[in-house]
Protein backbone atom coordinates (compact mmCIF):
# COMPACT_ATOMS: atom_id res chain seq x y z
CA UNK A 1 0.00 0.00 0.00
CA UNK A 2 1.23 3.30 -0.78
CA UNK A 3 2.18 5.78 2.17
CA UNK A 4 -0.37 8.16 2.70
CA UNK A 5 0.96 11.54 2.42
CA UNK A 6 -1.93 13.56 3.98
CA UNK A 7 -5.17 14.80 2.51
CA UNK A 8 -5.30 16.87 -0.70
CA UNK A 9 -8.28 19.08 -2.32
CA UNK A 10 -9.00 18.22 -5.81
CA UNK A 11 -11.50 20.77 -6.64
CA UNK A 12 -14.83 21.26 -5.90
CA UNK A 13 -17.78 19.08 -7.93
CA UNK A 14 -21.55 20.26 -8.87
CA UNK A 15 -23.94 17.64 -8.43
CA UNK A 16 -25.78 18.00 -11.73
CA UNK A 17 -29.33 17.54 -12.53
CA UNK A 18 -29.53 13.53 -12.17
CA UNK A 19 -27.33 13.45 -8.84
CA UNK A 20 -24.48 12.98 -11.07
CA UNK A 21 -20.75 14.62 -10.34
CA UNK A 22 -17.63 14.06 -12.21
CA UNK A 23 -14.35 13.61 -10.17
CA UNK A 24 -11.75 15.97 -11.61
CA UNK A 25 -9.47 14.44 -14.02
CA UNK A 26 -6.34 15.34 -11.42
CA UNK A 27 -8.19 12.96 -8.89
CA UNK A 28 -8.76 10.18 -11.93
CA UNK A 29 -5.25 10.43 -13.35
CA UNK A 30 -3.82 9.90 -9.23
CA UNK A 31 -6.19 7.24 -8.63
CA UNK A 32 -6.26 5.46 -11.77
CA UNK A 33 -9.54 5.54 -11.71
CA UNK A 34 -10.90 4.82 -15.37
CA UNK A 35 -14.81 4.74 -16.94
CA UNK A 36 -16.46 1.87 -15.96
CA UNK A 37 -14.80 1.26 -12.51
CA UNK A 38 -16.77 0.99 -9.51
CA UNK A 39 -16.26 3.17 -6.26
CA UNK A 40 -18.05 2.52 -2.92
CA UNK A 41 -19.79 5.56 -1.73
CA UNK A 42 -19.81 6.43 1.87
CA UNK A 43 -20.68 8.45 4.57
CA UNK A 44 -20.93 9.67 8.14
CA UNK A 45 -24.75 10.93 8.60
CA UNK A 46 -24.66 14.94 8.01
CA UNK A 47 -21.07 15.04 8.07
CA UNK A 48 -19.21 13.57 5.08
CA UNK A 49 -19.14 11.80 2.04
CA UNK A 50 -16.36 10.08 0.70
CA UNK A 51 -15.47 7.36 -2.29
CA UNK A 52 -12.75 4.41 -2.23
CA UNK A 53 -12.20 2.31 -5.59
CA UNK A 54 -13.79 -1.01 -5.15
CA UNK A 55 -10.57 -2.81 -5.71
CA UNK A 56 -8.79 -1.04 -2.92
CA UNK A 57 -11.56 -1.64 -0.11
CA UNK A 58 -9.65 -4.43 1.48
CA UNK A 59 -6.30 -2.30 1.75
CA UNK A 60 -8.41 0.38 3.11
CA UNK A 61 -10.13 -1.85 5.68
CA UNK A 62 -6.81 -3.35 6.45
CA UNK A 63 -5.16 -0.03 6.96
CA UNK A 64 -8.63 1.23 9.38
CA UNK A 65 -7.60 -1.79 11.51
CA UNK A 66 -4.29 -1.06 12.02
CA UNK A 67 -5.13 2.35 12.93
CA UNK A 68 -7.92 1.31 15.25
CA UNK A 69 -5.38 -1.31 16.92
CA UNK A 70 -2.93 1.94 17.79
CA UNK A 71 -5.61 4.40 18.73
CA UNK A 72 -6.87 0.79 21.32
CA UNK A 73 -2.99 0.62 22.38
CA UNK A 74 -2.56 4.49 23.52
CA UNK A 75 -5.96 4.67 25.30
CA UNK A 76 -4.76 1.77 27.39
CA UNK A 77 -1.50 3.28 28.47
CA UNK A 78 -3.37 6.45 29.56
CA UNK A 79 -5.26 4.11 32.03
């Protein structure tokens, strides 16, 4: 997996008439991300909305565990 070097903005997207957006071709080109591939939509109720490429939802997953697993680790030491 590739090291994650912090967030980035890519622009700013109009939802058009049938719900529709299109990610700016920056985003694409950095992602890979090509017509016809599928991308999980997200979201935290009122809050956010985000995308991950299908393909890459197990590396995210993975990577959310490993995160969760040192967040678990420094609460218990502050005990």
């Amino acid at each position: 997996m590739e090291k994650f070097e912090g967030p980035k903005v890519y622009g700013a997207v109009t939802v058009g008439g049938r719900g529709q957006v299109v990610i700016p071709a920056d985003l694409r080109s950095t992602f890979k991300i090509k017509s016809g591939d599928k991308l999980i939509v997200f979201a935290k109720q009122g809050e956010m909305i985000g995308l991950i490429q299908a393909n890459r939802l197990n590396d995210f997953l993975s990577h959310m565990s490993q995160v969760m697993a040192a967040v678990k680790k420094i609460k218990q030491a502050d005990k």
